[in-house]
C-alpha atoms as a PDB file:
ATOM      1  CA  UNK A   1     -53.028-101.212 -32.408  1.00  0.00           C
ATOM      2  CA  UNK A   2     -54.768-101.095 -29.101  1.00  0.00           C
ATOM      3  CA  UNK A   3     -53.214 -98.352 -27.758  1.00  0.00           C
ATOM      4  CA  UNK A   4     -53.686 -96.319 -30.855  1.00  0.00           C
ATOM      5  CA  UNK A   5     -57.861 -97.801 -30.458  1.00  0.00           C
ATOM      6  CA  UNK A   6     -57.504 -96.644 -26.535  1.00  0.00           C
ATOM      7  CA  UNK A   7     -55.919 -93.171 -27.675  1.00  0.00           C
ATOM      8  CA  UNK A   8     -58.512 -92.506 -30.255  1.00  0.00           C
ATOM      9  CA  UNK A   9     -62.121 -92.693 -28.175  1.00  0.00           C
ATOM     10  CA  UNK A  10     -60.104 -90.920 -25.121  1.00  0.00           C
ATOM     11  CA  UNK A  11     -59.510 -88.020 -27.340  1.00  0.00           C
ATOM     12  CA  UNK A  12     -63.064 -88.360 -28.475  1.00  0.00           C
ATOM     13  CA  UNK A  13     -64.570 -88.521 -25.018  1.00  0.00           C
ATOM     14  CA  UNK A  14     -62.441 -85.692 -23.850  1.00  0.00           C
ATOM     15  CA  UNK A  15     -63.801 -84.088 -27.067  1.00  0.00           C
ATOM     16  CA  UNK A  16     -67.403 -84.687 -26.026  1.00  0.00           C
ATOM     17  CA  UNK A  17     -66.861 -83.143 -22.615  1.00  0.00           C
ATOM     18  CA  UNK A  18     -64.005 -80.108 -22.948  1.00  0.00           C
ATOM     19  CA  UNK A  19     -64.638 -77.666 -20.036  1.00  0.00           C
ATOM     20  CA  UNK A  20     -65.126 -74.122 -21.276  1.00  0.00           C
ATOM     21  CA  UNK A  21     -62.520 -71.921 -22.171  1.00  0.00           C
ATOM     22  CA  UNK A  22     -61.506 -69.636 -19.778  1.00  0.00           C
ATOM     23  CA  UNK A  23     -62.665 -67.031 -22.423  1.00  0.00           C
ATOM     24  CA  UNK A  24     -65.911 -68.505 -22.436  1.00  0.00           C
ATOM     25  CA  UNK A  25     -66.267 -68.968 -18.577  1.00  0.00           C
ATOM     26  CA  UNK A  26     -65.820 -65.239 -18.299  1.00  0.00           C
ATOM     27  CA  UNK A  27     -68.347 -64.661 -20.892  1.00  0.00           C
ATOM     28  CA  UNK A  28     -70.887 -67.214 -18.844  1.00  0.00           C
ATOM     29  CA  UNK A  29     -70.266 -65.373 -15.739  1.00  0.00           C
ATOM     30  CA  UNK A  30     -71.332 -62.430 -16.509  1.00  0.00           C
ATOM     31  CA  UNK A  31     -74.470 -62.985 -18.294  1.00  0.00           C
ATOM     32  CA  UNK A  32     -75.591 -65.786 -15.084  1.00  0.00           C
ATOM     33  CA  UNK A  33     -73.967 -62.237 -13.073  1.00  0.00           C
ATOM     34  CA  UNK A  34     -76.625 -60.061 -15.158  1.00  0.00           C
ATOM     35  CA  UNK A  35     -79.344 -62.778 -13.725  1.00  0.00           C
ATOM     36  CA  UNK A  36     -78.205 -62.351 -10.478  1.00  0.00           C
ATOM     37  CA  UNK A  37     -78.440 -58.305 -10.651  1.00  0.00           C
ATOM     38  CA  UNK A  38     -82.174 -58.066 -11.777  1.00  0.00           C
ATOM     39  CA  UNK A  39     -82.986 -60.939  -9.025  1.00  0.00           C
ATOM     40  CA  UNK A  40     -83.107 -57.792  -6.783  1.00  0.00           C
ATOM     41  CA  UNK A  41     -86.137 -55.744  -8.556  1.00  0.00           C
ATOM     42  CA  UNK A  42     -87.334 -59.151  -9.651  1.00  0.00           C
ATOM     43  CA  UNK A  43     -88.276 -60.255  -5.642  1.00  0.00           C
ATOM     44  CA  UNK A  44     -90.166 -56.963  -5.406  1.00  0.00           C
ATOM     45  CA  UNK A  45     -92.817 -57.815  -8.477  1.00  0.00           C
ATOM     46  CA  UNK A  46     -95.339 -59.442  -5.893  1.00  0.00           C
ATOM     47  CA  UNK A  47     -95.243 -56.543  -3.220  1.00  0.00           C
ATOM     48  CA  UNK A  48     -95.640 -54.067  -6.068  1.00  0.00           C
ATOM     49  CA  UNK A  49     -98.638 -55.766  -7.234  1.00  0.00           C
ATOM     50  CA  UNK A  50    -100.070 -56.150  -4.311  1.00  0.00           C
ATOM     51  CA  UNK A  51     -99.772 -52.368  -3.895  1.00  0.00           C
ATOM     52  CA  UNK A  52    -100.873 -51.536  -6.775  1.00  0.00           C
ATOM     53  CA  UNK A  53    -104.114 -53.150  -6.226  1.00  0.00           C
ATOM     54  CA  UNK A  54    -104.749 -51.530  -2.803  1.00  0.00           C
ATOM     55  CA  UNK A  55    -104.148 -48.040  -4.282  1.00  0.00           C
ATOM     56  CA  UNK A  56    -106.126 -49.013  -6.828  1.00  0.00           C
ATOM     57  CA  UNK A  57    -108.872 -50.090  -4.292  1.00  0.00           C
ATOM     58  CA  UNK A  58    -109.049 -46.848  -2.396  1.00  0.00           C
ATOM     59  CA  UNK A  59    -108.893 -44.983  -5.740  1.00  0.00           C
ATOM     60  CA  UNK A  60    -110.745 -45.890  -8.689  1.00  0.00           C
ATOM     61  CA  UNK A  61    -109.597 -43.371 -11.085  1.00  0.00           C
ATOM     62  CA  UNK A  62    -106.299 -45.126 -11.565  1.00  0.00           C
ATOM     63  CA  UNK A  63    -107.281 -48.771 -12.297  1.00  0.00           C
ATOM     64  CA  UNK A  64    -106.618 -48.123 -15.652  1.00  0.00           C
ATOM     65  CA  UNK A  65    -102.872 -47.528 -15.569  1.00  0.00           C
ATOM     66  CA  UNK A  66    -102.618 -49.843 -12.525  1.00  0.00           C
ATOM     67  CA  UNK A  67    -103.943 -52.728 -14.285  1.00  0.00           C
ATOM     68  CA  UNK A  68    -101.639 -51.596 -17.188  1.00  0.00           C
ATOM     69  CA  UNK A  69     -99.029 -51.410 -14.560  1.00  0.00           C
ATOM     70  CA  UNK A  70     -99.891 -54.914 -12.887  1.00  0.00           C
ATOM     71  CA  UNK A  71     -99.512 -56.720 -16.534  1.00  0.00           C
ATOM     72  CA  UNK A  72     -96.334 -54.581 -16.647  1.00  0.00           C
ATOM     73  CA  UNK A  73     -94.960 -56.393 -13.659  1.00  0.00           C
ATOM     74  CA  UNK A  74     -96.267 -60.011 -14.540  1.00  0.00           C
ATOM     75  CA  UNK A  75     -95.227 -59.402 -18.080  1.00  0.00           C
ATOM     76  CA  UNK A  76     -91.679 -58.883 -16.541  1.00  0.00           C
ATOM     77  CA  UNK A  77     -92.366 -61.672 -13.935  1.00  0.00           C
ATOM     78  CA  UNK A  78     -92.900 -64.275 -16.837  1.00  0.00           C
ATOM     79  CA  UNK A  79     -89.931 -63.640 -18.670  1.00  0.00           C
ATOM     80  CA  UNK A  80     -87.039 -63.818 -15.810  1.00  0.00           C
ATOM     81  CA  UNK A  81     -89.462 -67.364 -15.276  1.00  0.00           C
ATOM     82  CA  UNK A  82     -89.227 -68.186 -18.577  1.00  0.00           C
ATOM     83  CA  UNK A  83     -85.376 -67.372 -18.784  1.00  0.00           C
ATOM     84  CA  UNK A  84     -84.591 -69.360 -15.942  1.00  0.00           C
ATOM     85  CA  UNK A  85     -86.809 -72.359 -16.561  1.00  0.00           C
ATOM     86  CA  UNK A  86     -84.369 -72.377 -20.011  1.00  0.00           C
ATOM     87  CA  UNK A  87     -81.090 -71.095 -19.405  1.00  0.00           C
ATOM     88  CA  UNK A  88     -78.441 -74.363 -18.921  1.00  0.00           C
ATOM     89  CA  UNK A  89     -75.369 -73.589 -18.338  1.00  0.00           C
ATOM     90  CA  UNK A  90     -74.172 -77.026 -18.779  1.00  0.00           C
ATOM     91  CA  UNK A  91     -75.032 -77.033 -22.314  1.00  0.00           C
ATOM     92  CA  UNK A  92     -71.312 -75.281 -23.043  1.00  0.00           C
ATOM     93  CA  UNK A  93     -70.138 -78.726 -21.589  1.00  0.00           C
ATOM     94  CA  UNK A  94     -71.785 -80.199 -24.948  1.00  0.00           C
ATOM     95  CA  UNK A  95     -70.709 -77.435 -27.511  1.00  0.00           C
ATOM     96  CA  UNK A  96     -67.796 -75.847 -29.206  1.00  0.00           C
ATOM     97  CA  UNK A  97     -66.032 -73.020 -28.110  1.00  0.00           C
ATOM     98  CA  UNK A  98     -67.887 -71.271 -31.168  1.00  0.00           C
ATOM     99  CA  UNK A  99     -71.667 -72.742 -30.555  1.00  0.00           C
ATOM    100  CA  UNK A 100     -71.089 -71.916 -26.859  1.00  0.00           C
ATOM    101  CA  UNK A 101     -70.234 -68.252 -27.713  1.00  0.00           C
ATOM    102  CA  UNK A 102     -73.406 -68.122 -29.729  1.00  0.00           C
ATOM    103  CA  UNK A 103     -75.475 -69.939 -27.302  1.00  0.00           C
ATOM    104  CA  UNK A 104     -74.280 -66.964 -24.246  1.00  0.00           C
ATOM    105  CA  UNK A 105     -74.690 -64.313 -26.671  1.00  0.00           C
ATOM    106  CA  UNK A 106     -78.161 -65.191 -27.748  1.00  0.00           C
ATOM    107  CA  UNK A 107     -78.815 -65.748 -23.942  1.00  0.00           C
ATOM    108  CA  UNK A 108     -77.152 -62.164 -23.250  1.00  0.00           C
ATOM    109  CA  UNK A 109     -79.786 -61.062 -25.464  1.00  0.00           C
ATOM    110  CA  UNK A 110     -82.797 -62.676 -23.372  1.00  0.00           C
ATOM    111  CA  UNK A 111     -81.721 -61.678 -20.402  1.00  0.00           C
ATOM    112  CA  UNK A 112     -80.782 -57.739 -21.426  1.00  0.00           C
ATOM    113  CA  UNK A 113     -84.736 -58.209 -22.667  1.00  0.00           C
ATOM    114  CA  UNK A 114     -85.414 -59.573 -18.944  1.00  0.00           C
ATOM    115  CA  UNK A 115     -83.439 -56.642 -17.266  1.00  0.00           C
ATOM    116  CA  UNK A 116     -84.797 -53.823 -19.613  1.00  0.00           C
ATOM    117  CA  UNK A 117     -88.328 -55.003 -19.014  1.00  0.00           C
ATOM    118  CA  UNK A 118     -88.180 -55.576 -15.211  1.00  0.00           C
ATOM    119  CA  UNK A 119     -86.350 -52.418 -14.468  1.00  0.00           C
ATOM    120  CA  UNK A 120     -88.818 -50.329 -16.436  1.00  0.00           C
ATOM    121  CA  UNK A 121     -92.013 -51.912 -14.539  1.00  0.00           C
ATOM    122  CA  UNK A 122     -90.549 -51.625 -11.364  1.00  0.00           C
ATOM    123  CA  UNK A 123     -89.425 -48.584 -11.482  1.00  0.00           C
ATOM    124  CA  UNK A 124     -92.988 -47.458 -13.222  1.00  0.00           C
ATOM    125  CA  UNK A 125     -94.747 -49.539 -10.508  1.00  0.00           C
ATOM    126  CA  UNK A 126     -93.080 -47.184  -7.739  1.00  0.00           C
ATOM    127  CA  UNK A 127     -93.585 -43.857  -8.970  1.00  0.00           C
ATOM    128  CA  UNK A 128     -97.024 -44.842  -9.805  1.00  0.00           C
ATOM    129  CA  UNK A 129     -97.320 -45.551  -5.948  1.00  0.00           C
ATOM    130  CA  UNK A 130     -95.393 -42.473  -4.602  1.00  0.00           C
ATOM    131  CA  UNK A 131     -97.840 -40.599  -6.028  1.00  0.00           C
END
């Protein structure tokens, strides 16, 4: 009877813990691989600001769409934060196969927001400045 007792909360610890599927791995990798690819734009927020606001300085005419462009940037700033600050991987360690799918595919969905909305500024930000 003890070894059936012993058998019974190892298969639900082991429950309680399974590793991600290899399926699921894949899947995590490349949405923390999509976090790692807008990291590059991401670092260049600040400098862009600060840009922004000495063009802005020497020419007056275009605070308007540099401010817009500024909140642009921090906009864009604030999310990746905001992603990172709640993105756990570890959580698939606590969920099903199926609940960890959901979780990556709603976090897919963040970050696509992320990338969409730091590409965009940053590549506003710099042809605002070229000109």
């Amino acid at each position: 009877m003890k070894k059936y007792l012993f058998l019974a909360l190892g298969v639900s610890l082991a429950a309680c813990q399974n590793p991600p599927s290899e399926d699921l791995s894949k899947f995590q990798k490349e949405v923390e691989g999509m976090h790692d690819k807008i990291m590059g734009p991401y670092m260049q927020i600040e400098d862009l600001r600060e840009a922004i606001r000495q063009q802005v300085s020497k020419d007056t005419t275009t605070r308007a769409q540099g401010d817009s462009l500024i909140l642009a940037l921090t906009k864009a700033e604030e999310g990746m934060n905001d992603w990172m600050a709640h993105y756990n991987g570890d959580t698939l360690l606590d969920l099903s196969a199926d609940q960890g799918r959901v979780y990556l595919e709603a976090e897919k969905k963040k970050v696509t927001a992320v990338e969409e909305q730091t590409n965009s500024s940053v590549a506003a930000a710099k042809a605002f400045l070229k000109k």
